[in-house]
C-alpha atoms as a PDB file:
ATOM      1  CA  UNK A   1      -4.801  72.271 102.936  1.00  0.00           C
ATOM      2  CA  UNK A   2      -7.430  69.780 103.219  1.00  0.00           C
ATOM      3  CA  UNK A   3     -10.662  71.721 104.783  1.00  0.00           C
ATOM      4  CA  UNK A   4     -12.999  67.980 104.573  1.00  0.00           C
ATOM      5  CA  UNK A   5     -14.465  66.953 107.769  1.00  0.00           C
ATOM      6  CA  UNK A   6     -13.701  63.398 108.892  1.00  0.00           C
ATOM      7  CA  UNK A   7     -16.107  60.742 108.255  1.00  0.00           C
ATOM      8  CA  UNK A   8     -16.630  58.640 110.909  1.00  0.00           C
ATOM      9  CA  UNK A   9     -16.980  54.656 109.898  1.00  0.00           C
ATOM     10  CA  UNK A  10     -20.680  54.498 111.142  1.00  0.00           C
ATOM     11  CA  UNK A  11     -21.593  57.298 108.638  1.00  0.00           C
ATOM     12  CA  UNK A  12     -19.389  55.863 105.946  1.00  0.00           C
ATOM     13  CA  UNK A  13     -21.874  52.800 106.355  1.00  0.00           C
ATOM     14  CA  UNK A  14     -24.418  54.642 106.472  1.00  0.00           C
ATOM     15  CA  UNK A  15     -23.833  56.268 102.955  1.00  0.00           C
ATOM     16  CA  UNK A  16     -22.444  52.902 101.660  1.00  0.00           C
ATOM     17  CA  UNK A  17     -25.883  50.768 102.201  1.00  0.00           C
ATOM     18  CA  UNK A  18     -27.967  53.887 100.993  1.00  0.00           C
ATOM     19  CA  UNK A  19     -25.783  53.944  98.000  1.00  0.00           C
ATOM     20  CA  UNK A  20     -26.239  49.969  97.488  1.00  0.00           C
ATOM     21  CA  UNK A  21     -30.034  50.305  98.211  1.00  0.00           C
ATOM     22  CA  UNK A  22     -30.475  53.120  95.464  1.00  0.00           C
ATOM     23  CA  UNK A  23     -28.730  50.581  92.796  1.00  0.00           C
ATOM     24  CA  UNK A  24     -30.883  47.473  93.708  1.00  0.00           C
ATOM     25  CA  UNK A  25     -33.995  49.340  93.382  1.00  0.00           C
ATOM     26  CA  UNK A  26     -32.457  51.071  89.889  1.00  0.00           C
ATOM     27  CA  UNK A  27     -31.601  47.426  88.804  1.00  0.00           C
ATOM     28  CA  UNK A  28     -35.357  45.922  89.639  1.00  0.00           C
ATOM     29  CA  UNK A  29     -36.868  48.775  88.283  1.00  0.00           C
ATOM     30  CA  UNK A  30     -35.089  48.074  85.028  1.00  0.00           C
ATOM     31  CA  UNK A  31     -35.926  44.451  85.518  1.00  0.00           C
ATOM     32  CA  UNK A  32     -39.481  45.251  85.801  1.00  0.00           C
ATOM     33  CA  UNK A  33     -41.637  44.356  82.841  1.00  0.00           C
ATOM     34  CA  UNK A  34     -43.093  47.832  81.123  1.00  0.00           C
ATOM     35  CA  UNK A  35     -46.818  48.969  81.615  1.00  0.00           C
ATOM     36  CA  UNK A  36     -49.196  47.145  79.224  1.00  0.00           C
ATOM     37  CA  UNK A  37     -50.377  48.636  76.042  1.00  0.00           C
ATOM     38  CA  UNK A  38     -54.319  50.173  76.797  1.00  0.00           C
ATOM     39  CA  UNK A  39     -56.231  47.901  74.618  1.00  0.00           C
ATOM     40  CA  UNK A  40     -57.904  50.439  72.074  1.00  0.00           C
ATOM     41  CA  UNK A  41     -61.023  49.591  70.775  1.00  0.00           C
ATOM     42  CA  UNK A  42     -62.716  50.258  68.054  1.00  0.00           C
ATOM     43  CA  UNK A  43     -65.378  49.139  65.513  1.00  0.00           C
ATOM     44  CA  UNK A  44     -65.050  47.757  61.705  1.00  0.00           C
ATOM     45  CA  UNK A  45     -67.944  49.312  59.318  1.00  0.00           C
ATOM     46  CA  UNK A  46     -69.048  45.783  57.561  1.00  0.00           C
ATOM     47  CA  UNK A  47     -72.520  46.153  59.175  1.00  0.00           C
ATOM     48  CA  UNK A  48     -73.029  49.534  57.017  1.00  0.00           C
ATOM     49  CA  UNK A  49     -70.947  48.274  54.083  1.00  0.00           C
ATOM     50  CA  UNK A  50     -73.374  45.307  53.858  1.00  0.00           C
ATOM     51  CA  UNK A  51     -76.596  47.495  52.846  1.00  0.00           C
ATOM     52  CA  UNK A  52     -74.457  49.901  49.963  1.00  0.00           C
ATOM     53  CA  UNK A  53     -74.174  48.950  46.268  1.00  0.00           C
ATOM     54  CA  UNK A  54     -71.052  47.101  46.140  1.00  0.00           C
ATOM     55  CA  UNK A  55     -70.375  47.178  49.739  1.00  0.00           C
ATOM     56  CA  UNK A  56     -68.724  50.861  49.371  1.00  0.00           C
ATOM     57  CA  UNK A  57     -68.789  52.775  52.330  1.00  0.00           C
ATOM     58  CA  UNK A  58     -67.345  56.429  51.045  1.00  0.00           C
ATOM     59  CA  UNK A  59     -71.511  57.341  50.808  1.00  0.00           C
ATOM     60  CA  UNK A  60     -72.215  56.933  54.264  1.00  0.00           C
ATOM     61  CA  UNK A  61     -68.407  57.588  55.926  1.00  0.00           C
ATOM     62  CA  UNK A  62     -70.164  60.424  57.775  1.00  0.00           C
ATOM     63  CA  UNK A  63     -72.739  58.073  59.361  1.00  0.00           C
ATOM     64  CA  UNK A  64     -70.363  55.631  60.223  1.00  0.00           C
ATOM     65  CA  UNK A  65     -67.570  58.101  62.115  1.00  0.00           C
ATOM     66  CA  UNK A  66     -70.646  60.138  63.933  1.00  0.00           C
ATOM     67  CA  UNK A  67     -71.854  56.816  65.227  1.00  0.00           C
ATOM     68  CA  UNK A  68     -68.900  55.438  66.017  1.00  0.00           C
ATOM     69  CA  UNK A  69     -67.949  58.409  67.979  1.00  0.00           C
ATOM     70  CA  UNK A  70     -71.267  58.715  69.617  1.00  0.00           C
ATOM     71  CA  UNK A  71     -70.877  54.966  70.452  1.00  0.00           C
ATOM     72  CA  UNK A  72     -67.683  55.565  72.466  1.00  0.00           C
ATOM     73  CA  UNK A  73     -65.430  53.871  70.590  1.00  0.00           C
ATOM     74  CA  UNK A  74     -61.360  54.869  70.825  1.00  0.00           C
ATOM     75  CA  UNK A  75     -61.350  54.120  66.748  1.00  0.00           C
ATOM     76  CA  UNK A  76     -62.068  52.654  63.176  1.00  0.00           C
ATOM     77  CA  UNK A  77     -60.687  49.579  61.318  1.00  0.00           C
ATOM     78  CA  UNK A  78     -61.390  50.994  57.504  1.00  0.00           C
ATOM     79  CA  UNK A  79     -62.072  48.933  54.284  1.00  0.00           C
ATOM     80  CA  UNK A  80     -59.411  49.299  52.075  1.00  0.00           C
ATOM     81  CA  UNK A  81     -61.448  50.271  49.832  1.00  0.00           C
ATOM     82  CA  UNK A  82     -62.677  53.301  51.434  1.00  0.00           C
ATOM     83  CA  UNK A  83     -58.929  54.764  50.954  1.00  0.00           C
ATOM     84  CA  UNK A  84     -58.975  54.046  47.032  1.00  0.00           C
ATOM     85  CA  UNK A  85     -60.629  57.312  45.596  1.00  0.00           C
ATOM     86  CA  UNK A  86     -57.749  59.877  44.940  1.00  0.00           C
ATOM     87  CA  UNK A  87     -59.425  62.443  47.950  1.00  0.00           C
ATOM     88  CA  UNK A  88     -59.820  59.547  50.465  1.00  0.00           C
ATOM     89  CA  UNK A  89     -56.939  61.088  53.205  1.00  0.00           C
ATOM     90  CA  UNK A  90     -58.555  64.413  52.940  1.00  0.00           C
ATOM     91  CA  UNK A  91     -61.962  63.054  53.904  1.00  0.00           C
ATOM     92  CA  UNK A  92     -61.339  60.809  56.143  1.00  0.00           C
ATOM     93  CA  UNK A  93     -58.710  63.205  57.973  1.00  0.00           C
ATOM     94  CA  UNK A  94     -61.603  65.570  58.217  1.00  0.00           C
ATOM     95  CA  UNK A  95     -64.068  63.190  59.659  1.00  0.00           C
ATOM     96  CA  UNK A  96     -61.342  61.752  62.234  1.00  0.00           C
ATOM     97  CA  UNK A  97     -60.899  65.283  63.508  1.00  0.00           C
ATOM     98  CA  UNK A  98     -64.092  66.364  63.610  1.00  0.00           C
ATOM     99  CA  UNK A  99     -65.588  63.134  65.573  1.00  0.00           C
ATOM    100  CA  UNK A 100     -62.488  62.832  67.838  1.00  0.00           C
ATOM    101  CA  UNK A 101     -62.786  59.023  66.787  1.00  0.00           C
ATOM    102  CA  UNK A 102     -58.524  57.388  65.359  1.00  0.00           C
ATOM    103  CA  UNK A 103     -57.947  55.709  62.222  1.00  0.00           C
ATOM    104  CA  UNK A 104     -56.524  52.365  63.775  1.00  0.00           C
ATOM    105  CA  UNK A 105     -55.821  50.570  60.514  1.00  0.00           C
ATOM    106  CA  UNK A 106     -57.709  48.495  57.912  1.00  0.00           C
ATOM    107  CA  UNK A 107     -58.887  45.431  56.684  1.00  0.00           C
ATOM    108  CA  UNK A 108     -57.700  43.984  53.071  1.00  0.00           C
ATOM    109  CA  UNK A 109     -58.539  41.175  51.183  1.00  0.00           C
ATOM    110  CA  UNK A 110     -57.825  39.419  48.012  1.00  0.00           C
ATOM    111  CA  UNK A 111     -57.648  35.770  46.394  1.00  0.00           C
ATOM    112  CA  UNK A 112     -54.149  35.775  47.454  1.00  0.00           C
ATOM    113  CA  UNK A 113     -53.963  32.228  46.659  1.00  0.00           C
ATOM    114  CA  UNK A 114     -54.369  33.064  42.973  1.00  0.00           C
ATOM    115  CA  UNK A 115     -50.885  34.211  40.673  1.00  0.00           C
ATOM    116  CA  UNK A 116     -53.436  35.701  38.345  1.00  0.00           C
ATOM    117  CA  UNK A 117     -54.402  38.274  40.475  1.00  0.00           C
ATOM    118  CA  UNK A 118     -51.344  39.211  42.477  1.00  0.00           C
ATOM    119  CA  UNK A 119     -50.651  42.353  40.298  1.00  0.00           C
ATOM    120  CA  UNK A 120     -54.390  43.508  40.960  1.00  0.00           C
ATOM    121  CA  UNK A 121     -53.954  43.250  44.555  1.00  0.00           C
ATOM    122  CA  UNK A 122     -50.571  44.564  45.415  1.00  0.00           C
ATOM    123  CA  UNK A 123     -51.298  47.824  43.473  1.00  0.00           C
ATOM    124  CA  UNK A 124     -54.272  48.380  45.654  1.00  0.00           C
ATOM    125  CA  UNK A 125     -52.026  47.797  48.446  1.00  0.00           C
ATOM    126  CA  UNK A 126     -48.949  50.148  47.193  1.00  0.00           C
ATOM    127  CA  UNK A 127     -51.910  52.639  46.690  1.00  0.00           C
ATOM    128  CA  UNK A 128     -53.980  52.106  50.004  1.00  0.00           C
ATOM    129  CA  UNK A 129     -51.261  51.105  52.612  1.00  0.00           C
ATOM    130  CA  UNK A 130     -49.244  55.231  52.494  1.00  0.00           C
ATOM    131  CA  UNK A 131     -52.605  56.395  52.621  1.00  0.00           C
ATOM    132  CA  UNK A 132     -53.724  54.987  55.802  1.00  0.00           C
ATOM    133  CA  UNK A 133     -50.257  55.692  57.716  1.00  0.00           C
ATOM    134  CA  UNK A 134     -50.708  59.165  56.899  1.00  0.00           C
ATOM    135  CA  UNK A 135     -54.026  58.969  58.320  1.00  0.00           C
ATOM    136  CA  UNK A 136     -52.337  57.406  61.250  1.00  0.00           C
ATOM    137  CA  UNK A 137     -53.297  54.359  60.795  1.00  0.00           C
ATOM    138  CA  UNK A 138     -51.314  50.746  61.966  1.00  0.00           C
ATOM    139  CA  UNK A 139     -52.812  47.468  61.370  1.00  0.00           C
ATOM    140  CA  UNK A 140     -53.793  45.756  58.134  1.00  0.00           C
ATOM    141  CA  UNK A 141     -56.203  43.117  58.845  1.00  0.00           C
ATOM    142  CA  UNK A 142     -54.914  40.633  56.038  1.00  0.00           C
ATOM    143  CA  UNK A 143     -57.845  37.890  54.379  1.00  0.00           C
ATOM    144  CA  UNK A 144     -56.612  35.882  52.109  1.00  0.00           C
ATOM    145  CA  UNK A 145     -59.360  35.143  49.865  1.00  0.00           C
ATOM    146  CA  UNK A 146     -61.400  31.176  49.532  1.00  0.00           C
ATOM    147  CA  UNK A 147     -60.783  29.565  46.662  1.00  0.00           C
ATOM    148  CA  UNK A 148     -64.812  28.948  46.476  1.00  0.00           C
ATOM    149  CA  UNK A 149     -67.238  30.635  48.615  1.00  0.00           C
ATOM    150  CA  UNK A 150     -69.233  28.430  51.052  1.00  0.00           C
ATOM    151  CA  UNK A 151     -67.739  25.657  50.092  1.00  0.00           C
ATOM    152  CA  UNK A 152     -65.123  23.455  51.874  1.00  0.00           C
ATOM    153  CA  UNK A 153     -62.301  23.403  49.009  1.00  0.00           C
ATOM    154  CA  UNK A 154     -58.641  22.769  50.329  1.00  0.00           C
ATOM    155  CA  UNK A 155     -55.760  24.663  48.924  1.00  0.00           C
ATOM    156  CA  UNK A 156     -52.983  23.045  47.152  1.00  0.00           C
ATOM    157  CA  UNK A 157     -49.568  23.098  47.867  1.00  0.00           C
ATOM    158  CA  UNK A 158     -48.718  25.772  44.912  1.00  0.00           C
ATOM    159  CA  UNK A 159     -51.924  27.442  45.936  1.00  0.00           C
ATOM    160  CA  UNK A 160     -50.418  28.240  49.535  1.00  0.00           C
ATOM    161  CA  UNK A 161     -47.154  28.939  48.437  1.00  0.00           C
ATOM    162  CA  UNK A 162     -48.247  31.765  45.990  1.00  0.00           C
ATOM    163  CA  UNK A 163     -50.406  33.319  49.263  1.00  0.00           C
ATOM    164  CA  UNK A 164     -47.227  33.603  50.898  1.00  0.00           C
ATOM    165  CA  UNK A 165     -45.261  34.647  48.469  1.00  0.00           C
ATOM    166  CA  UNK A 166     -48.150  37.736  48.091  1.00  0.00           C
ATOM    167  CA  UNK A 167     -48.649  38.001  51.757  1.00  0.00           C
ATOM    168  CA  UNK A 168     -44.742  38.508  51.998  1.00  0.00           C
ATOM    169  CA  UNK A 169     -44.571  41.398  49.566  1.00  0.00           C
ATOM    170  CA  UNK A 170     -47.223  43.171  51.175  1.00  0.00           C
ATOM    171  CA  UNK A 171     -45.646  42.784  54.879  1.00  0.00           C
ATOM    172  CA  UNK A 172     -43.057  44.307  53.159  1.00  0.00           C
ATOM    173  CA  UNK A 173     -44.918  47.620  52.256  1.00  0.00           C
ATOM    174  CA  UNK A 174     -46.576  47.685  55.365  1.00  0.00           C
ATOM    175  CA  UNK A 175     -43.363  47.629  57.623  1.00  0.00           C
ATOM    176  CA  UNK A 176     -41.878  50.359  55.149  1.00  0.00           C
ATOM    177  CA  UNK A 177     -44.796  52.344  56.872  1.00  0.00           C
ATOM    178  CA  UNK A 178     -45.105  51.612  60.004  1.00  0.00           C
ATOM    179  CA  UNK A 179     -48.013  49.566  59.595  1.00  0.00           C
ATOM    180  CA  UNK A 180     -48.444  45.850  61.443  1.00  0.00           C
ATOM    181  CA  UNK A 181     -49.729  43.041  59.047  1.00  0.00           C
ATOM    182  CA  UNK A 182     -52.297  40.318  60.768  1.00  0.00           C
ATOM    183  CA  UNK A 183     -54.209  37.064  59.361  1.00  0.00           C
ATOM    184  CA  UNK A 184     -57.846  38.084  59.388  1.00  0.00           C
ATOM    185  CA  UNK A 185     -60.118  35.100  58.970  1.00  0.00           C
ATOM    186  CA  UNK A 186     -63.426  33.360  58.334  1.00  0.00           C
ATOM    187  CA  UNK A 187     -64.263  29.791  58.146  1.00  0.00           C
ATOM    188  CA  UNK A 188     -62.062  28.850  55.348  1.00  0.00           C
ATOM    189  CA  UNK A 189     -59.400  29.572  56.758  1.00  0.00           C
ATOM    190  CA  UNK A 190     -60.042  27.642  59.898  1.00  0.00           C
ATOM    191  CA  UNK A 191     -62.065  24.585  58.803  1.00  0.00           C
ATOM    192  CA  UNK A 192     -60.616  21.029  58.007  1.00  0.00           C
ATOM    193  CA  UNK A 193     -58.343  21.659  61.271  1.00  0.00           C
ATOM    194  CA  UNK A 194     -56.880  24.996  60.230  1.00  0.00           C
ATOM    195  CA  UNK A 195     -55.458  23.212  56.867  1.00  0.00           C
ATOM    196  CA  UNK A 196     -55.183  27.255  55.432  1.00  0.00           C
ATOM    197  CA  UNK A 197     -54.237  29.117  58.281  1.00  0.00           C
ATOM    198  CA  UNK A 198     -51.474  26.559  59.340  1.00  0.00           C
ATOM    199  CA  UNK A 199     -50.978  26.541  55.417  1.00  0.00           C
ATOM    200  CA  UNK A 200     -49.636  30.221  55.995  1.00  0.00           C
ATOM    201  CA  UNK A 201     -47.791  29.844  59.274  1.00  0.00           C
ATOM    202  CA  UNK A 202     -45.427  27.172  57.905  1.00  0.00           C
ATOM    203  CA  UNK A 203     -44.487  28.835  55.425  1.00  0.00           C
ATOM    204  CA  UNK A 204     -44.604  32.637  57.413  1.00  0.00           C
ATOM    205  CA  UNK A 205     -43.800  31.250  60.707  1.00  0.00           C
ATOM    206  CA  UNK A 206     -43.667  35.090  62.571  1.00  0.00           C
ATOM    207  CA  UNK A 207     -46.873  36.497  60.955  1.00  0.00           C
ATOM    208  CA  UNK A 208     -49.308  38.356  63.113  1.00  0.00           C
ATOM    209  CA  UNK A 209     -52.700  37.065  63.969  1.00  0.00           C
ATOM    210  CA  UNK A 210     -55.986  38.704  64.227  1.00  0.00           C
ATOM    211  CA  UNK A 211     -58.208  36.001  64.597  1.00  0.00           C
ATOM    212  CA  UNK A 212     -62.368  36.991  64.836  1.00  0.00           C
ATOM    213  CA  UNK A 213     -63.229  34.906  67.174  1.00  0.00           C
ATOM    214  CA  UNK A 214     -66.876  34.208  65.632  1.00  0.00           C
ATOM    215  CA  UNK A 215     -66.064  32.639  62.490  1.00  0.00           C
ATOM    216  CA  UNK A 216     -63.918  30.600  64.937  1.00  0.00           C
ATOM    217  CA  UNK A 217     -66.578  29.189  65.949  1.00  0.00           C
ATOM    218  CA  UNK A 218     -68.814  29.015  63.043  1.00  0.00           C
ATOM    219  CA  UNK A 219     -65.239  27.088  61.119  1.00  0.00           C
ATOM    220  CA  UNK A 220     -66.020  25.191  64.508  1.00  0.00           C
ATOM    221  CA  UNK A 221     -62.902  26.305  66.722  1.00  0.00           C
ATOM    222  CA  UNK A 222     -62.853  26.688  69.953  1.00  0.00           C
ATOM    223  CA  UNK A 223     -61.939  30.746  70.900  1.00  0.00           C
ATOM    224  CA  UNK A 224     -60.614  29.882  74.027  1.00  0.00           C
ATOM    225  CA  UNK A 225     -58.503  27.518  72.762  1.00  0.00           C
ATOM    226  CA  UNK A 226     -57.397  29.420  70.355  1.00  0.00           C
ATOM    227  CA  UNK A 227     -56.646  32.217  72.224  1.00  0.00           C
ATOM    228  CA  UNK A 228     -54.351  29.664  74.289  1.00  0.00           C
ATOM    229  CA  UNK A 229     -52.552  28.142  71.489  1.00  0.00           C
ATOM    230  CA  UNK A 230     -51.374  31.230  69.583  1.00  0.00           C
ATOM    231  CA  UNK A 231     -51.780  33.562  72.431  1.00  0.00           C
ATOM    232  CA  UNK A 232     -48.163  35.121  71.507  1.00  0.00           C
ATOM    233  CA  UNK A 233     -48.953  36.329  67.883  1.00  0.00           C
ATOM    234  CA  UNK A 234     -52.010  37.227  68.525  1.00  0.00           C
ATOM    235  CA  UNK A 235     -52.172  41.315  68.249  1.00  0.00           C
ATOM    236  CA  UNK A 236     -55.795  41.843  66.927  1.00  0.00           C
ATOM    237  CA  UNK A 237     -59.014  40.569  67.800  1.00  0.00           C
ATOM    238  CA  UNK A 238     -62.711  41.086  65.979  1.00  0.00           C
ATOM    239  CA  UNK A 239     -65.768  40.955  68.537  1.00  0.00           C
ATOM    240  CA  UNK A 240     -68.746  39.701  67.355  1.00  0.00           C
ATOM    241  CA  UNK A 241     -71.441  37.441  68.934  1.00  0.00           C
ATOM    242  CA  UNK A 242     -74.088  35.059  67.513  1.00  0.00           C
ATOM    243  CA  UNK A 243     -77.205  33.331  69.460  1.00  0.00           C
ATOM    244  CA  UNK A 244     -77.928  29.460  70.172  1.00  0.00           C
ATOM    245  CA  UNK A 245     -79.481  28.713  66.595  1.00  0.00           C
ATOM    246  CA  UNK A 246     -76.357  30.430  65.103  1.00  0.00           C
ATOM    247  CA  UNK A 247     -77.836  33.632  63.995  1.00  0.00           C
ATOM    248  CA  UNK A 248     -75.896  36.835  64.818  1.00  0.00           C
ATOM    249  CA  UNK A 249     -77.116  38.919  67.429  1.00  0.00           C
ATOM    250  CA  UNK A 250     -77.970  42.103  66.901  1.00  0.00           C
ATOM    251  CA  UNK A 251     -75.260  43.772  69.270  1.00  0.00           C
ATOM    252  CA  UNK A 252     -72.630  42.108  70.701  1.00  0.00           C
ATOM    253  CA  UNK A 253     -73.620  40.590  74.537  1.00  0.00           C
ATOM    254  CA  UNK A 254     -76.749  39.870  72.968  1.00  0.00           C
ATOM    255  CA  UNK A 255     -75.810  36.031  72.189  1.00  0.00           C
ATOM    256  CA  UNK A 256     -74.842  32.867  73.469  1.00  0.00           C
ATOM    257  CA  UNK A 257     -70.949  33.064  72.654  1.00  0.00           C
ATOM    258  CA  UNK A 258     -68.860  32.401  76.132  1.00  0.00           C
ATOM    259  CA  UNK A 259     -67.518  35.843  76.129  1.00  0.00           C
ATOM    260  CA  UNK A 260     -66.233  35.535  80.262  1.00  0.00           C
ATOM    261  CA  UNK A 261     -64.056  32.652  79.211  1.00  0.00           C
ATOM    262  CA  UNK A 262     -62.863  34.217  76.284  1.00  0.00           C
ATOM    263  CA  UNK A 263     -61.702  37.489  78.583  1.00  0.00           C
ATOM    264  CA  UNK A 264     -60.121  34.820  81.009  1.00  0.00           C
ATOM    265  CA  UNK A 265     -57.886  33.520  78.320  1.00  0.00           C
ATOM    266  CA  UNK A 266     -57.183  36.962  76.796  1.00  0.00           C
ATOM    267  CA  UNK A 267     -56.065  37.607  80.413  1.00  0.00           C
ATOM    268  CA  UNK A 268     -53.813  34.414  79.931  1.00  0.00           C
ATOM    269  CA  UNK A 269     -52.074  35.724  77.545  1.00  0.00           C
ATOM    270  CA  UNK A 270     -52.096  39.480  78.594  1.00  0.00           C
ATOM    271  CA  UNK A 271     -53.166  40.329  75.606  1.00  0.00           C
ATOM    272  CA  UNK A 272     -52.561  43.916  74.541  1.00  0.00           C
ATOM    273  CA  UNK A 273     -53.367  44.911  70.934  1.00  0.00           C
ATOM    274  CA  UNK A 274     -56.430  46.282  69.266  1.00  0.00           C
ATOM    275  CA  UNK A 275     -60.063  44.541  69.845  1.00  0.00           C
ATOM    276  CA  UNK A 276     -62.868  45.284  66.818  1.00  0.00           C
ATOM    277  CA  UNK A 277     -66.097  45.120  67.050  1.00  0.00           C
ATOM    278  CA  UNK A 278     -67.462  43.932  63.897  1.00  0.00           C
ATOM    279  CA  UNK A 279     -71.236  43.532  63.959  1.00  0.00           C
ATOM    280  CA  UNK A 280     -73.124  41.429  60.969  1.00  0.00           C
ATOM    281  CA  UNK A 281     -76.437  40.552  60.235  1.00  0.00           C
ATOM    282  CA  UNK A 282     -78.166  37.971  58.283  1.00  0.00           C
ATOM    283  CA  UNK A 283     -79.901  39.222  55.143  1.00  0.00           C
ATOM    284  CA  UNK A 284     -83.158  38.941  56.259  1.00  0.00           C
ATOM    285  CA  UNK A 285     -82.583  40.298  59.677  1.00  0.00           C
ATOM    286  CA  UNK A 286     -84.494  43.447  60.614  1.00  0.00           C
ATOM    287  CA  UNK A 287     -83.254  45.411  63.286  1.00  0.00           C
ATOM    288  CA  UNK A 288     -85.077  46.658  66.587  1.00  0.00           C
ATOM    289  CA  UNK A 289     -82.510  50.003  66.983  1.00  0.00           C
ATOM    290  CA  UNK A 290     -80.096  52.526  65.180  1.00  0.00           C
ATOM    291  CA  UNK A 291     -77.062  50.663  64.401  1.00  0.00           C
ATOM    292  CA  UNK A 292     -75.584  53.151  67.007  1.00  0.00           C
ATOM    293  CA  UNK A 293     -77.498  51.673  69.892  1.00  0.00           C
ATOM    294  CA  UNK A 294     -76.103  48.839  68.834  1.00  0.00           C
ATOM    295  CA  UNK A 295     -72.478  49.707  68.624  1.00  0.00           C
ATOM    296  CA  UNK A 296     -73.139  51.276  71.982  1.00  0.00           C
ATOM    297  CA  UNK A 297     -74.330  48.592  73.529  1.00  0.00           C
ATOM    298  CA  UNK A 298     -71.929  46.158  72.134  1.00  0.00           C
ATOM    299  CA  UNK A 299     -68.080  48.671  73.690  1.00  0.00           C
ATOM    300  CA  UNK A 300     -70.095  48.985  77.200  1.00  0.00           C
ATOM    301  CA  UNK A 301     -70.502  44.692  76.870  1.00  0.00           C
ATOM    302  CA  UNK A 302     -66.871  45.169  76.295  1.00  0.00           C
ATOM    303  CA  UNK A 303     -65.515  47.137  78.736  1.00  0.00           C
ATOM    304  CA  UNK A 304     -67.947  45.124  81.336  1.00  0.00           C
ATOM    305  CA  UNK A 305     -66.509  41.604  79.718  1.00  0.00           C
ATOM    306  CA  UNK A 306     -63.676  41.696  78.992  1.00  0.00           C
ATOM    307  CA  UNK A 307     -62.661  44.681  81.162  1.00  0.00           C
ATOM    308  CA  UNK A 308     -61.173  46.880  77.808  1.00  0.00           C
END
């Protein structure tokens, strides 16, 4: 016996078009891009690794995450070499907890370019690379060594290839961890219209960039343009800011470096990854606060600026 009620043809409408409505609003909902990524950002310790004996930091790691921390900052970009000793993960672990402040990944660095050393430098990286993903960490900031310091010498052919060939072995051990590889640079890298950089990229095509935008323009780049051209690899950025005789300032915001045009491009290119702050000094350079100020000073210039 069938006990349904009739249903009339204006309520079977009625329930049709709801039912249609429901799936076009499920279908542009799916369509919809996802949120963007918060940029995190954090800080990388050169500024303190630049006064120690052989630029170690693992002295003065509790200096550097209590300022950090005080500073604001969401994380820390390590030195590689802070994560050598054997008791590294247990220290640093400790200090992350204790200061609230992430282990976002590291930077690494080698003459890459140089067969000679390969073994050298892919043991430190089988060594260091676990060690910061169980910290947490996800980004290796990737520099692939000048063949002379401060001065302008091109890489050869062979010279590039056995970068790559390096480069590619260590993507490989970072992906095994969950860790994202980018190109760091300086000037050499940049310089003689980006003869090292595109050097890499035609022979890595899909590698990750995290350009710092100052030694763009001290290799005489323009950031924004930059920013433009390889705006879709880009996943890392270092912050740093220098004044009109090409000193570094002593915080970044301090300088002459178009930072608003710089966030307008970033903006371009909806950039989401990780932005550094990665404050230097010149050797002579005394400075006027606590290298906290400083860092302080330079994330509130960012979150003004460039709105991170």
């Amino acid at each position: 016996m069938n006990t349904t009620a009739p249903v009339s043809r204006r309520s079977f409408l009625k329930s049709s078009a709801a039912a249609i409505a429901g799936c076009c609003v499920a279908a542009q909902s799916k369509d919809e891009p996802a949120p963007k990524r918060k940029v995190i950002v954090g800080a990388h310790p050169w500024v303190y690794a630049a006064t120690q004996p052989k630029y170690d930091i693992t002295p003065v790691l509790p200096q550097i995450f209590a300022d950090m921390s005080y500073a604001g900052l969401d994380g820390i970009e390590l030195m590689h070499t802070a994560l050598l000793p054997d008791d590294a993960v247990e220290r640093i672990s400790e200090l992350s907890r204790k200061h609230k402040l992430a282990v976002i990944g590291m930077s690494f660095g080698g003459a890459m370019w140089d067969r000679a050393k390969h073994q050298e430098i892919l043991d430190d990286a089988a060594k260091t690379i676990p060690r910061l993903a169980k910290l947490g960490g996800r980004t290796l900031g990737a520099s692939v060594g000048a063949v002379k310091w401060g001065k302008k010498v091109l890489k050869t052919p062979e010279q590039l290839d056995a970068q790559a060939e390096l480069l590619r072995k260590i993507i490989a051990i970072c992906e095994k961890h969950g860790v994202v590889l980018n190109l760091h640079n300086h000037t050499y890298e940049v310089e003689n219209e980006l003869h090292d950089l595109k050097g890499t990229l035609a022979r890595i095509p899909d590698v990750k960039l995290g350009p710092d935008l100052n030694w763009l323009v001290r290799g005489g780049v323009d950031p924004v343009a930059f920013i433009r051209q390889y705006g879709k690899q880009i996943v890392f950025l270092h912050l740093r800011d220098q004044n009109k005789d090409g000193r570094w300032s002593e915080a970044l915001g301090e300088g002459d470096m178009d930072y608003a045009a710089i966030s307008a491009a970033l903006r371009e290119i909806n950039f989401s990854g990780d932005a550094v702050i990665e404050l230097a000094h010149e050797r002579d350079f005394k400075p006027t606060r606590p290298l906290r100020e400083s860092l302080k000073m330079s994330r509130e210039f960012v979150r003004k600026t460039l709105g991170y």
